[in-house]
PDB file of N, CA and C in Angstrom:
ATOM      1  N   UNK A   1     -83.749  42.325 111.605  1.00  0.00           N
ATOM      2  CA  UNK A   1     -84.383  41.732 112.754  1.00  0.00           C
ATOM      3  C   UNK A   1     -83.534  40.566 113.256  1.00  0.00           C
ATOM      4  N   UNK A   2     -84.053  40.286 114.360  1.00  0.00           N
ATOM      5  CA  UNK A   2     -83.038  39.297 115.005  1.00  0.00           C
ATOM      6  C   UNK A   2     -83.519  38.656 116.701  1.00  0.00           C
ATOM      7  N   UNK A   3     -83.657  37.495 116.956  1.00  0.00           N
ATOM      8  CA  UNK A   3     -84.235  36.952 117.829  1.00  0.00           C
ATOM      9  C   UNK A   3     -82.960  35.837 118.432  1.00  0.00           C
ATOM     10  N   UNK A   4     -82.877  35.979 119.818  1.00  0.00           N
ATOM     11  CA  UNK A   4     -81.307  35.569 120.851  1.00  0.00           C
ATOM     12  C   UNK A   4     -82.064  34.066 121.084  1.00  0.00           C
ATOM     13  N   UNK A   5     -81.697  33.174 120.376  1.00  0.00           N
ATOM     14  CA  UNK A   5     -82.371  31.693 121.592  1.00  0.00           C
ATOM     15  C   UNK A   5     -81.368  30.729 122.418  1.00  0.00           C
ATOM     16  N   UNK A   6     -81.216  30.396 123.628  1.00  0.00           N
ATOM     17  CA  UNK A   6     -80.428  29.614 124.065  1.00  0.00           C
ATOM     18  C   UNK A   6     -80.766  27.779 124.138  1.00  0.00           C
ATOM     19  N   UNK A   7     -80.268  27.451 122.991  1.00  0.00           N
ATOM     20  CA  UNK A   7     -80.532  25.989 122.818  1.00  0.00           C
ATOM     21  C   UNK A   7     -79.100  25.441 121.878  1.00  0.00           C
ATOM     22  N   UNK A   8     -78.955  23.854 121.987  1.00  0.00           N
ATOM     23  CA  UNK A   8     -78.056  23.099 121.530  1.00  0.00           C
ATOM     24  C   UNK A   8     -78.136  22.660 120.515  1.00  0.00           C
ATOM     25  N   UNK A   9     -79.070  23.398 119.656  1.00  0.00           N
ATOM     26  CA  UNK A   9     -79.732  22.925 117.846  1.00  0.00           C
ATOM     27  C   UNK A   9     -80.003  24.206 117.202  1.00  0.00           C
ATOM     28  N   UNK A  10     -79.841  24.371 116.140  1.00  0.00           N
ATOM     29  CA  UNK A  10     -79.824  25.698 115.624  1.00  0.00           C
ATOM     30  C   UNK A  10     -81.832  26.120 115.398  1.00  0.00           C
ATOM     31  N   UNK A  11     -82.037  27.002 115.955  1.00  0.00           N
ATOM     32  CA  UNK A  11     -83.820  27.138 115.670  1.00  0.00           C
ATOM     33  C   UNK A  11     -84.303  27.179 114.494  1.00  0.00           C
ATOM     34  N   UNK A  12     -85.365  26.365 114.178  1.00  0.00           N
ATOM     35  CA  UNK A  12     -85.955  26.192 112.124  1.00  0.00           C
ATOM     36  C   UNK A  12     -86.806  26.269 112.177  1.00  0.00           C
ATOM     37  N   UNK A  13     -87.718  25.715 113.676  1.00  0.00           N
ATOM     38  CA  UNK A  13     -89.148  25.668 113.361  1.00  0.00           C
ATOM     39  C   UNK A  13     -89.640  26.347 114.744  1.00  0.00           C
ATOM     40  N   UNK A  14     -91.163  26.137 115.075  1.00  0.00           N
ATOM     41  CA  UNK A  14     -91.692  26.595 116.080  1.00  0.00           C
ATOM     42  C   UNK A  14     -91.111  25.096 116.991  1.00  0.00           C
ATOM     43  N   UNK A  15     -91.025  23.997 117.155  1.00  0.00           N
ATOM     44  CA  UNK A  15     -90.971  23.397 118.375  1.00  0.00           C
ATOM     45  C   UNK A  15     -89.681  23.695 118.559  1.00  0.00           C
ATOM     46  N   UNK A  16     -88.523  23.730 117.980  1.00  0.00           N
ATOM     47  CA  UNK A  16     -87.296  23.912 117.900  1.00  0.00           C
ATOM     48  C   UNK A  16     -87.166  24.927 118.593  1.00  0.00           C
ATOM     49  N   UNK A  17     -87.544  26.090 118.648  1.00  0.00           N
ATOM     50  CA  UNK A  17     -87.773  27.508 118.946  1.00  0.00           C
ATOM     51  C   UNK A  17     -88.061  27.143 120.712  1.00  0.00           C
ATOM     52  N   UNK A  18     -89.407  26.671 120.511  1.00  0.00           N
ATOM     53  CA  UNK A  18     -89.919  26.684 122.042  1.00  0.00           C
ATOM     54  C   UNK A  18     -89.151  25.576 123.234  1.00  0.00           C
ATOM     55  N   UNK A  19     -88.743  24.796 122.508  1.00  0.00           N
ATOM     56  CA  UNK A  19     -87.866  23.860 123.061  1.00  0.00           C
ATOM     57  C   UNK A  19     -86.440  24.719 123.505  1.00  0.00           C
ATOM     58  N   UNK A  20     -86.168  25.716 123.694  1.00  0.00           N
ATOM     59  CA  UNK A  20     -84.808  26.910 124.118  1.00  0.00           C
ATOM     60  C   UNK A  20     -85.120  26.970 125.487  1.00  0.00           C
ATOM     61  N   UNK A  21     -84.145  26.847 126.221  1.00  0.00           N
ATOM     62  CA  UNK A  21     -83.759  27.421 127.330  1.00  0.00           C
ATOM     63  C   UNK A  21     -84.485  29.209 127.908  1.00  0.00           C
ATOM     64  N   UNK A  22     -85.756  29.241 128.547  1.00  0.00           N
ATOM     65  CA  UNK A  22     -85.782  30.344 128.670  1.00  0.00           C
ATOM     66  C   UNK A  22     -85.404  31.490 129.376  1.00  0.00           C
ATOM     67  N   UNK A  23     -85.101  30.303 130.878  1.00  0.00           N
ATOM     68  CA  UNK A  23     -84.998  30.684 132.067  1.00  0.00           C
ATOM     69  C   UNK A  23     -83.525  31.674 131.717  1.00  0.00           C
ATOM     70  N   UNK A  24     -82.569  30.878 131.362  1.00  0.00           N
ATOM     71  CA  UNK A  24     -81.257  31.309 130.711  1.00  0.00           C
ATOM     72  C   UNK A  24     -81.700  32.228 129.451  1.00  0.00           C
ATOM     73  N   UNK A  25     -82.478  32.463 128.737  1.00  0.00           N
ATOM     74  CA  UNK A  25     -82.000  33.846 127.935  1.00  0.00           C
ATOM     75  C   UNK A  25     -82.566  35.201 129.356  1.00  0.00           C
ATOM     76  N   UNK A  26     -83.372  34.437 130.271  1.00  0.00           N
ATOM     77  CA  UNK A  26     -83.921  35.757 130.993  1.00  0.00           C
ATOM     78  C   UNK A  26     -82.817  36.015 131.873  1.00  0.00           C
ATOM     79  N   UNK A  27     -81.516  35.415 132.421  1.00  0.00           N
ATOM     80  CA  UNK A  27     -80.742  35.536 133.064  1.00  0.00           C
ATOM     81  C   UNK A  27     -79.440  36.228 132.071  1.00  0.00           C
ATOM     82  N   UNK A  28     -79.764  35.940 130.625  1.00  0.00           N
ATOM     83  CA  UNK A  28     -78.876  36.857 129.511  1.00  0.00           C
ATOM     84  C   UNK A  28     -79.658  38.732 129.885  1.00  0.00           C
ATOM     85  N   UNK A  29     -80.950  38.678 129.772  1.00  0.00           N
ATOM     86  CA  UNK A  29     -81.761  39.685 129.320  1.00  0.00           C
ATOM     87  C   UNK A  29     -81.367  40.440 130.548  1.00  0.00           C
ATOM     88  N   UNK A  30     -81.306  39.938 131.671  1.00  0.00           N
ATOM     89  CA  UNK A  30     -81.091  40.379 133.211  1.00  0.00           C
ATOM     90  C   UNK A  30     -79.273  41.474 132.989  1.00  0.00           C
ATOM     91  N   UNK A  31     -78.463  40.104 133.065  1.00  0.00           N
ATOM     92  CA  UNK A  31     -76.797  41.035 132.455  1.00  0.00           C
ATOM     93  C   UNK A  31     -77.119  41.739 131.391  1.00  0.00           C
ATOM     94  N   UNK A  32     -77.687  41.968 130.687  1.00  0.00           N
ATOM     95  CA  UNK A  32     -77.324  42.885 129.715  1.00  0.00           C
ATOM     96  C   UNK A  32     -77.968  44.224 130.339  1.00  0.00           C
ATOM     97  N   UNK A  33     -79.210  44.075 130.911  1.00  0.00           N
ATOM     98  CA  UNK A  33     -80.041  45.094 131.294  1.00  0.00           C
ATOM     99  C   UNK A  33     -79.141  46.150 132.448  1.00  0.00           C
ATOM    100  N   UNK A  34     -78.227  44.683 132.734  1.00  0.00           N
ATOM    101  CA  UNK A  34     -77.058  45.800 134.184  1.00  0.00           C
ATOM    102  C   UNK A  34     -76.447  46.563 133.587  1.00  0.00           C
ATOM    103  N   UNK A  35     -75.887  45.873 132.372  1.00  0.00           N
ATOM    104  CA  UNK A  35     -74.480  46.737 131.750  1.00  0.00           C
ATOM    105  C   UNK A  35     -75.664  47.791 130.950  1.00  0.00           C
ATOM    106  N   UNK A  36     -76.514  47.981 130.919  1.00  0.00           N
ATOM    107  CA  UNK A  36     -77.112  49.388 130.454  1.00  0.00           C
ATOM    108  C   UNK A  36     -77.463  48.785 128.710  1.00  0.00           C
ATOM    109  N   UNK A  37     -77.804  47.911 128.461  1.00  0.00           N
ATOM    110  CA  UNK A  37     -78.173  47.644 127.550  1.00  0.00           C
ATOM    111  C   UNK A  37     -79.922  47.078 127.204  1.00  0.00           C
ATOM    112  N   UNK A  38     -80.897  47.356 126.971  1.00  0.00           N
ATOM    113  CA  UNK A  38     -81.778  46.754 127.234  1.00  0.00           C
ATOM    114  C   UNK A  38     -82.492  46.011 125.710  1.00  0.00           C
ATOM    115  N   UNK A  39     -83.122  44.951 125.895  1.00  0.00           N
ATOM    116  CA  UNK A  39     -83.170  43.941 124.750  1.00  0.00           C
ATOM    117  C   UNK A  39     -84.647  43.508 124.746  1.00  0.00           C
ATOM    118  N   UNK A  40     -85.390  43.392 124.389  1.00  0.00           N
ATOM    119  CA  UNK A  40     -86.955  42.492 124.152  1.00  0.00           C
ATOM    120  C   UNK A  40     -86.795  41.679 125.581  1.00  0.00           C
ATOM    121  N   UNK A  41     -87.672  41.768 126.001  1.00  0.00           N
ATOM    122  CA  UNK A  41     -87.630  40.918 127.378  1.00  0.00           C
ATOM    123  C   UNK A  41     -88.017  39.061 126.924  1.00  0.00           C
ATOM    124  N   UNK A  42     -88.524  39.179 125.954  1.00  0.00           N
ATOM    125  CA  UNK A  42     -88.772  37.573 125.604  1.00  0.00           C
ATOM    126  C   UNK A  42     -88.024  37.612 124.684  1.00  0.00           C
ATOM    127  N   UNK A  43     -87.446  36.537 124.365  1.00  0.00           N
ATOM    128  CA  UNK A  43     -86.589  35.299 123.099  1.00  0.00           C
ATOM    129  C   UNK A  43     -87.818  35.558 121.866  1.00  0.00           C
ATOM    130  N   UNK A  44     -89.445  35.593 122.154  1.00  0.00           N
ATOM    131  CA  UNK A  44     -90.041  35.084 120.984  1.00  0.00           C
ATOM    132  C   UNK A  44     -90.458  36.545 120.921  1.00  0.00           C
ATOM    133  N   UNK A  45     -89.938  37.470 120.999  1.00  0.00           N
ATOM    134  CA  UNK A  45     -90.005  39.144 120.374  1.00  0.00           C
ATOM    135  C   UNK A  45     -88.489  39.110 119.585  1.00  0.00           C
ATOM    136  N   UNK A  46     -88.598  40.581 118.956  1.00  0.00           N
ATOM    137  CA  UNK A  46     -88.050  40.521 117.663  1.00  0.00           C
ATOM    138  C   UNK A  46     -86.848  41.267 118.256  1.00  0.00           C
ATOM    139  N   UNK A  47     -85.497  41.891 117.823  1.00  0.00           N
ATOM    140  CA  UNK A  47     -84.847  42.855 117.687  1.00  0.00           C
ATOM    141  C   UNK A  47     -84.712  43.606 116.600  1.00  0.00           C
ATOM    142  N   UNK A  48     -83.812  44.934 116.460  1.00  0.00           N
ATOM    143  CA  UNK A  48     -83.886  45.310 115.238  1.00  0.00           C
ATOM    144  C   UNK A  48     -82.710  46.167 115.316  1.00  0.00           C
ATOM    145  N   UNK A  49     -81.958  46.006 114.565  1.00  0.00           N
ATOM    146  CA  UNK A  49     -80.314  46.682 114.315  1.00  0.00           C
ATOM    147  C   UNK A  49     -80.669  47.966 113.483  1.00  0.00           C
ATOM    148  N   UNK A  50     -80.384  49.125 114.078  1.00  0.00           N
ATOM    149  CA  UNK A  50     -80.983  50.442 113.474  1.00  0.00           C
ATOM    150  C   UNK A  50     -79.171  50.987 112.999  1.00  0.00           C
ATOM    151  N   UNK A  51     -79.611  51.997 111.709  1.00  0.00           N
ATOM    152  CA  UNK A  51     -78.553  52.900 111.348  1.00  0.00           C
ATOM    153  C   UNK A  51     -77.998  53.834 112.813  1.00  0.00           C
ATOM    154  N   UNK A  52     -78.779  53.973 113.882  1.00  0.00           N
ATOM    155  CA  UNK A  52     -78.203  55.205 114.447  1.00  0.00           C
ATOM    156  C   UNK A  52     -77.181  54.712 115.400  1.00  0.00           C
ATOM    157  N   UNK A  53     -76.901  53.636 115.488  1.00  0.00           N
ATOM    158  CA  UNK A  53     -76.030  52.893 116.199  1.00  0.00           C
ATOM    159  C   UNK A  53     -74.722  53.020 115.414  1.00  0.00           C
ATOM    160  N   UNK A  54     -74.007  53.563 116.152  1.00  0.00           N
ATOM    161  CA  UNK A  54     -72.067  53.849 115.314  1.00  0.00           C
ATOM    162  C   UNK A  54     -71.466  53.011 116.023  1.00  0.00           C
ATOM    163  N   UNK A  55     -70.283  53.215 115.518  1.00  0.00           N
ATOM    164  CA  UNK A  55     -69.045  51.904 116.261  1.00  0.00           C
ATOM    165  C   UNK A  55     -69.031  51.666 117.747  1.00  0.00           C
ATOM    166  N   UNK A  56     -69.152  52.627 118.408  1.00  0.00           N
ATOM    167  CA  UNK A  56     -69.006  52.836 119.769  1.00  0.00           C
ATOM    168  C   UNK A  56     -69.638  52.236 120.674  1.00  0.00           C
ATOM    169  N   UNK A  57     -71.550  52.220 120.005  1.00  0.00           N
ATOM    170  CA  UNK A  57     -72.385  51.670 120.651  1.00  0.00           C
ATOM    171  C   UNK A  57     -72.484  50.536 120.369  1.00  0.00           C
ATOM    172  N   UNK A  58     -72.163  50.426 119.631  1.00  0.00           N
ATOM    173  CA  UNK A  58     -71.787  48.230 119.047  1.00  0.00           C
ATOM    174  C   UNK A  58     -70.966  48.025 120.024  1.00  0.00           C
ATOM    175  N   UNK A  59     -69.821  48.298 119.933  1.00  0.00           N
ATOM    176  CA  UNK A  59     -68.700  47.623 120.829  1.00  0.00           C
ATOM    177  C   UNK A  59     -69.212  47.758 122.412  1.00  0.00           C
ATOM    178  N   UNK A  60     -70.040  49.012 122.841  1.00  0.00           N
ATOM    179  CA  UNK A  60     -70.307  48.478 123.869  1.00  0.00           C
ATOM    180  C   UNK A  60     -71.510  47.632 124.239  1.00  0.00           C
ATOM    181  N   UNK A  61     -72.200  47.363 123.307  1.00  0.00           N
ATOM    182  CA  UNK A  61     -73.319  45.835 123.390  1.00  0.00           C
ATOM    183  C   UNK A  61     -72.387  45.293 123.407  1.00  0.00           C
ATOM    184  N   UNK A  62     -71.208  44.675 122.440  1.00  0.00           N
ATOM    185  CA  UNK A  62     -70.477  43.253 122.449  1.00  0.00           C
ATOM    186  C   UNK A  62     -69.854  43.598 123.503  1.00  0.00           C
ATOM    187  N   UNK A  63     -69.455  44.602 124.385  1.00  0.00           N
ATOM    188  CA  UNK A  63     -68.562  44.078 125.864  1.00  0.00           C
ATOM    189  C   UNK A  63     -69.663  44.111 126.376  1.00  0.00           C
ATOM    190  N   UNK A  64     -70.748  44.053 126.467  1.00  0.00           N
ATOM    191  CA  UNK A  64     -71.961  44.450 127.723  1.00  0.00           C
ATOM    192  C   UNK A  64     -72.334  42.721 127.077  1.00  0.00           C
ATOM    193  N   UNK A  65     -72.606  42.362 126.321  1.00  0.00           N
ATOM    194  CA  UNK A  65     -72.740  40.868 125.292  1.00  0.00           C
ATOM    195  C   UNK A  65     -71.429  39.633 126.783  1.00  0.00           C
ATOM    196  N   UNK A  66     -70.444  40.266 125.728  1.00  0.00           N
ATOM    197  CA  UNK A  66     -69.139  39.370 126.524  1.00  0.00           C
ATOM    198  C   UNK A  66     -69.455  38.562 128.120  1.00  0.00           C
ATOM    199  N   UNK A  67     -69.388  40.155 128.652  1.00  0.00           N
ATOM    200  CA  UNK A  67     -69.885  39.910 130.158  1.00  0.00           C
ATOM    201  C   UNK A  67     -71.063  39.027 130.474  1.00  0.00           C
ATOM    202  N   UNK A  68     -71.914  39.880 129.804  1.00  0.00           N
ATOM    203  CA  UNK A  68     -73.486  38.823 130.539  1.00  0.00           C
ATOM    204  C   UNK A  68     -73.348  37.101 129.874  1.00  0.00           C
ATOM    205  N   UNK A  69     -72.779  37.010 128.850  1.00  0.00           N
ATOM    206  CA  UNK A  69     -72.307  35.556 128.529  1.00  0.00           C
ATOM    207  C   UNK A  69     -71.462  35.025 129.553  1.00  0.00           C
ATOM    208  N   UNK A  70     -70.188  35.854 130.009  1.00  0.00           N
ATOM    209  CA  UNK A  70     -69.177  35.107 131.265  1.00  0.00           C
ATOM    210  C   UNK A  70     -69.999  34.508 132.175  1.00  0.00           C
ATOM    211  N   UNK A  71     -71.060  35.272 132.418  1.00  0.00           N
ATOM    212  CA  UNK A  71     -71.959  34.835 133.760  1.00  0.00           C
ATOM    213  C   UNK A  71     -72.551  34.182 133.739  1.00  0.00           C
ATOM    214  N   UNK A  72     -73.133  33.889 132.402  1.00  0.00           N
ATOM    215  CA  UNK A  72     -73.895  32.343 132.244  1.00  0.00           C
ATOM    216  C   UNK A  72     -73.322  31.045 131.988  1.00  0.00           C
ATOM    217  N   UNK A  73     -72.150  31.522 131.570  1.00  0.00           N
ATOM    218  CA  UNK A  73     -70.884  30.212 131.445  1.00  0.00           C
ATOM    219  C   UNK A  73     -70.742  29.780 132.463  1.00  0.00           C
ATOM    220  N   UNK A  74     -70.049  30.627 133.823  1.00  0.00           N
ATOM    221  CA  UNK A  74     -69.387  30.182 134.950  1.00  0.00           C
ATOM    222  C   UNK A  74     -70.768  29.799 135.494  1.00  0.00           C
ATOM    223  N   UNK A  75     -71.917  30.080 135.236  1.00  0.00           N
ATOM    224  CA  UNK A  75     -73.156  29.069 136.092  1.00  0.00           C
ATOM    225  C   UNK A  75     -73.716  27.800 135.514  1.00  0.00           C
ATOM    226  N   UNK A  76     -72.820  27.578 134.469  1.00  0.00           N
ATOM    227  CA  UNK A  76     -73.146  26.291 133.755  1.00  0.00           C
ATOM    228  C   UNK A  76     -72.594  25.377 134.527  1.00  0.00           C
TER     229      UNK A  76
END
């Protein structure tokens, strides 16, 4: 399992957690959803890394990843 938060402190607790940037993971959730990737629409839902995923489909989350990160950089 695995949960994306955009904040400047590593998340430990619930205020820590809710204190994240949401607007910005929904503008992550948005690029990824272009590049054909789709993810939990909220930060406080879960993910889950399954066996049926092979090399191929990793690498293209991390370039579909890469990208939707460029775009939130250059709007920083």
């Amino acid at each position: 399992m695995f949960s994306l938060f955009f904040t400047s402190t590593p998340p430990r607790d619930w205020p820590s957690v809710r204190s994240s940037d949401t607007a910005r993971f929904s503008e992550f959730f948005r690029g990824m959803l272009q590049r054909g990737v789709y993810l939990a629409p909220s930060q406080f839902e879960a993910g889950f890394v399954s066996t049926a995923h092979n090399e191929a489909v990793i690498e293209a989350t991390l370039e579909a990843a890469r990208g939707a990160l460029g775009t939130l950089v250059g709007s920083v």
